[in-house]
Protein backbone atom coordinates (compact mmCIF):
# COMPACT_ATOMS: atom_id res chain seq x y z
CA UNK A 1 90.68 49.76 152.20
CA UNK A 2 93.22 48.18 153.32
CA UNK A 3 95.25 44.31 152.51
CA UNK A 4 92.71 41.81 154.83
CA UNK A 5 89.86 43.91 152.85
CA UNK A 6 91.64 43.43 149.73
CA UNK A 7 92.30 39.37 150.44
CA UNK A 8 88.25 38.87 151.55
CA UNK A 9 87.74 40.36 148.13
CA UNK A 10 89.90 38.31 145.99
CA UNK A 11 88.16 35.14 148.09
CA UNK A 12 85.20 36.69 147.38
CA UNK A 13 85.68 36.75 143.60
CA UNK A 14 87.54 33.26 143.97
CA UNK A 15 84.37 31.55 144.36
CA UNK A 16 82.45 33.57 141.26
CA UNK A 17 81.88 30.28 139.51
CA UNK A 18 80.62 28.39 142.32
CA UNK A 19 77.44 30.94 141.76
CA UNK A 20 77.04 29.90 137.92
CA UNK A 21 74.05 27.93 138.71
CA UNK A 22 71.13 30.92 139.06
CA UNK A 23 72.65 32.41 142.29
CA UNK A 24 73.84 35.86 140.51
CA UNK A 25 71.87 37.46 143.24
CA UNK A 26 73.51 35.79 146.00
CA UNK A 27 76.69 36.50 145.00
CA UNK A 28 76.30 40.02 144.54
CA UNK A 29 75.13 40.05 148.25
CA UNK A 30 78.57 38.71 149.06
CA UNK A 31 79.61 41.66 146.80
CA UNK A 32 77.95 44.25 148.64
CA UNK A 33 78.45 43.02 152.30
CA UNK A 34 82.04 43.86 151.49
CA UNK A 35 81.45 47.18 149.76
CA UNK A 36 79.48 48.23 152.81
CA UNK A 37 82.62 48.53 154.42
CA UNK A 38 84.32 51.09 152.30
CA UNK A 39 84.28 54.00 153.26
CA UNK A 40 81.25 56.90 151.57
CA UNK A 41 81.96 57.71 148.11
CA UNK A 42 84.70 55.09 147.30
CA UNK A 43 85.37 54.97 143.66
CA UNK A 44 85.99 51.28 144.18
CA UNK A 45 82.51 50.41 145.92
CA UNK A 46 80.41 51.27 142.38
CA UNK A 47 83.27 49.25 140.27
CA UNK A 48 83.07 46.08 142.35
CA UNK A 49 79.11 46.32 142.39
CA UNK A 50 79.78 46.75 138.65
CA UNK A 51 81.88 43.90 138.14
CA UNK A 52 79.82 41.24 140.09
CA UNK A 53 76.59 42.26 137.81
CA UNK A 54 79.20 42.26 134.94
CA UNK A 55 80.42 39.14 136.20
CA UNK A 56 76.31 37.36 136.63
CA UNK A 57 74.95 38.61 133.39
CA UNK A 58 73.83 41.94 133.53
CA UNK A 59 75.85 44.29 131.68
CA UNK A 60 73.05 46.93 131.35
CA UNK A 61 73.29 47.65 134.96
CA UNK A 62 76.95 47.21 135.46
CA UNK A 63 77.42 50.01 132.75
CA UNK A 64 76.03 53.26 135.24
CA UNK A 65 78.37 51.68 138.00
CA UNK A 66 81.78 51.56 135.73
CA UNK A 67 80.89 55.06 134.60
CA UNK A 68 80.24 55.83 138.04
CA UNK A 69 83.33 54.70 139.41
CA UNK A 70 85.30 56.53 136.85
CA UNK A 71 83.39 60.18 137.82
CA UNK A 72 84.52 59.31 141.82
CA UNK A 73 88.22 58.98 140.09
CA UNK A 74 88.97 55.36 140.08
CA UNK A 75 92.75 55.47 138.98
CA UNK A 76 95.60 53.17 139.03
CA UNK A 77 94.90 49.68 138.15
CA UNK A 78 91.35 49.40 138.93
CA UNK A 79 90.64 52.58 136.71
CA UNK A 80 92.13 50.46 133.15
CA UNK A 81 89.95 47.67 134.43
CA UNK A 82 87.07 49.22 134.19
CA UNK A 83 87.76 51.12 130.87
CA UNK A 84 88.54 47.51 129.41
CA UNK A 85 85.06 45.82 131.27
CA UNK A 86 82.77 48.99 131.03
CA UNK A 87 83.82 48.91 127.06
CA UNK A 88 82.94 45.12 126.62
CA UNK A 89 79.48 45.81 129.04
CA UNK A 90 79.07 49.04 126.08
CA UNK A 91 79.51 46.80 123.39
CA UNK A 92 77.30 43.60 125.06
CA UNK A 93 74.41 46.33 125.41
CA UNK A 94 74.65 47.50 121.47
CA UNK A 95 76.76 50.54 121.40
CA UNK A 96 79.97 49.53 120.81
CA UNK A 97 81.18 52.55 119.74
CA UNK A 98 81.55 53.91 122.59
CA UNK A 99 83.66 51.31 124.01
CA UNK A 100 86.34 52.10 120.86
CA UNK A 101 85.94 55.56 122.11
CA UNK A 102 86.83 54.34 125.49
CA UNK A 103 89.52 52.20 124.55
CA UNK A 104 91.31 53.49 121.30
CA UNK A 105 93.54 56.20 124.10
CA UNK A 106 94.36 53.04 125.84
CA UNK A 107 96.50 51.81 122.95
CA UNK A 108 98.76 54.76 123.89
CA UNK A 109 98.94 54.02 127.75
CA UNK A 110 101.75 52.97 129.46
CA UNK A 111 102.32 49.24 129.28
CA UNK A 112 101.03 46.75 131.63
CA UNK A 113 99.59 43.54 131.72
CA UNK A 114 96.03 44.21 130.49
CA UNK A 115 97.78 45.58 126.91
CA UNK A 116 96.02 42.21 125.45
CA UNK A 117 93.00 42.49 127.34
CA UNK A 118 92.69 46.38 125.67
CA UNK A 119 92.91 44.98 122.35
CA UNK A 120 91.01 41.82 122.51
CA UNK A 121 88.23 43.86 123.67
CA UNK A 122 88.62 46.67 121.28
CA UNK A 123 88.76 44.28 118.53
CA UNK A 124 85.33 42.74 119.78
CA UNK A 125 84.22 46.43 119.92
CA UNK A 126 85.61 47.01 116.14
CA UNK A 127 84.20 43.58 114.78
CA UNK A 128 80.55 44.98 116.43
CA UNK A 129 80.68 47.88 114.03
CA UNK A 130 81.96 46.10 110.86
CA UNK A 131 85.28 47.20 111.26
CA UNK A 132 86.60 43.40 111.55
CA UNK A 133 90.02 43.96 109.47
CA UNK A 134 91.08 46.70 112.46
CA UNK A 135 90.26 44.35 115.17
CA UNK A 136 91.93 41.05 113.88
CA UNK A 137 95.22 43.77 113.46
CA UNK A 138 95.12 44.40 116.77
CA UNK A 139 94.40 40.45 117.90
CA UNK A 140 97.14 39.58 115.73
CA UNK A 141 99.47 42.45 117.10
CA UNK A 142 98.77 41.23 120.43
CA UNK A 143 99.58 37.67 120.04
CA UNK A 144 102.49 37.77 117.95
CA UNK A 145 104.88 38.47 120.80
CA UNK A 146 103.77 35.70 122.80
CA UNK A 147 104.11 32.93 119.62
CA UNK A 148 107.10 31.17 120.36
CA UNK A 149 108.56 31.88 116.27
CA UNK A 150 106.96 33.93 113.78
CA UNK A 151 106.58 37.02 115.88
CA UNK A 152 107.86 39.18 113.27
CA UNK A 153 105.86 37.85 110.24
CA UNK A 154 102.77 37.76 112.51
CA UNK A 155 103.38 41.36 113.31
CA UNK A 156 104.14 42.57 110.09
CA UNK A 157 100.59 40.77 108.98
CA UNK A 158 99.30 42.77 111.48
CA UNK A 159 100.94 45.70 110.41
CA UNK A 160 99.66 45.23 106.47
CA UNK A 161 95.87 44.60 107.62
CA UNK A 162 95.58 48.47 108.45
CA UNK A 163 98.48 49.53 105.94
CA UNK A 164 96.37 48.59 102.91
């Protein structure tokens, strides 16, 4: 892989929406023609294919791809991606436990800018197994220090959810 790869990918996904209209199938194509060019066993060729079936309604087959990805040892970046997206696929295809199982360690993982997208889809995950009061904690956690006052009341509301 290397940056012109990377920027034909990011053009690629650039133009997801323009396939809204029944051509999943086509854009996937545009997917693949890409992930053709990494080299064999590429962690990163199964979580693209995995993200543009994510991405065009299929979450059932997007879920062997993430998991895939992860056993080639997808790290950095790419590898909390998929956690987060293989978690809401797990929880899209009924068995959202397994995407709190997935996700829960993530709570404890250094900080980065998909924090919020960790707990917004854990708290989907959490809401899935009746377990709403845990997930609108960790919504309201996660908002709070964005609000522009009331981040300390917010996250003390948070706080009490779980507390009691």
């Amino acid at each position: 892989m290397d940056m012109e790869w990377e920027k034909r990918l990011a053009h690629a996904w650039a133009t997801v929406e323009e396939y809204d209209d029944g051509r999943g199938e086509e854009f996937r194509g545009l997917v693949d023609a890409l992930v053709d060019e990494l080299p064999e066993g590429s962690p990163v060729a199964p979580f693209e294919r995995a993200c543009a079936f994510d991405s065009t309604g299929h979450s059932d087959r997007a879920v062997p791809l993430y998991q895939e990805a992860l056993k080639r040892g997808l790290d950095g970046y790419r590898r909390r991606r998929t956690l987060i997206q293989l978690s809401s696929s797990l929880r899209n295809i009924g068995r959202p436990e397994e995407g709190v199982a997935l996700l829960t360690p993530e709570l404890d993982a250094p900080s980065d800018e998909l924090d919020d997208a960790v707990r917004a889809t854990l708290a989907l995950c959490l809401a899935n197994l009746g377990r709403e009061r845990e997930g609108l904690a960790l919504v309201l956690g996660a908002l709070a220090p964005h609000l522009p006052r009331y981040q300390r009341s917010m996250g003390n509301y948070a706080r009490e959810l779980t507390d009691g």
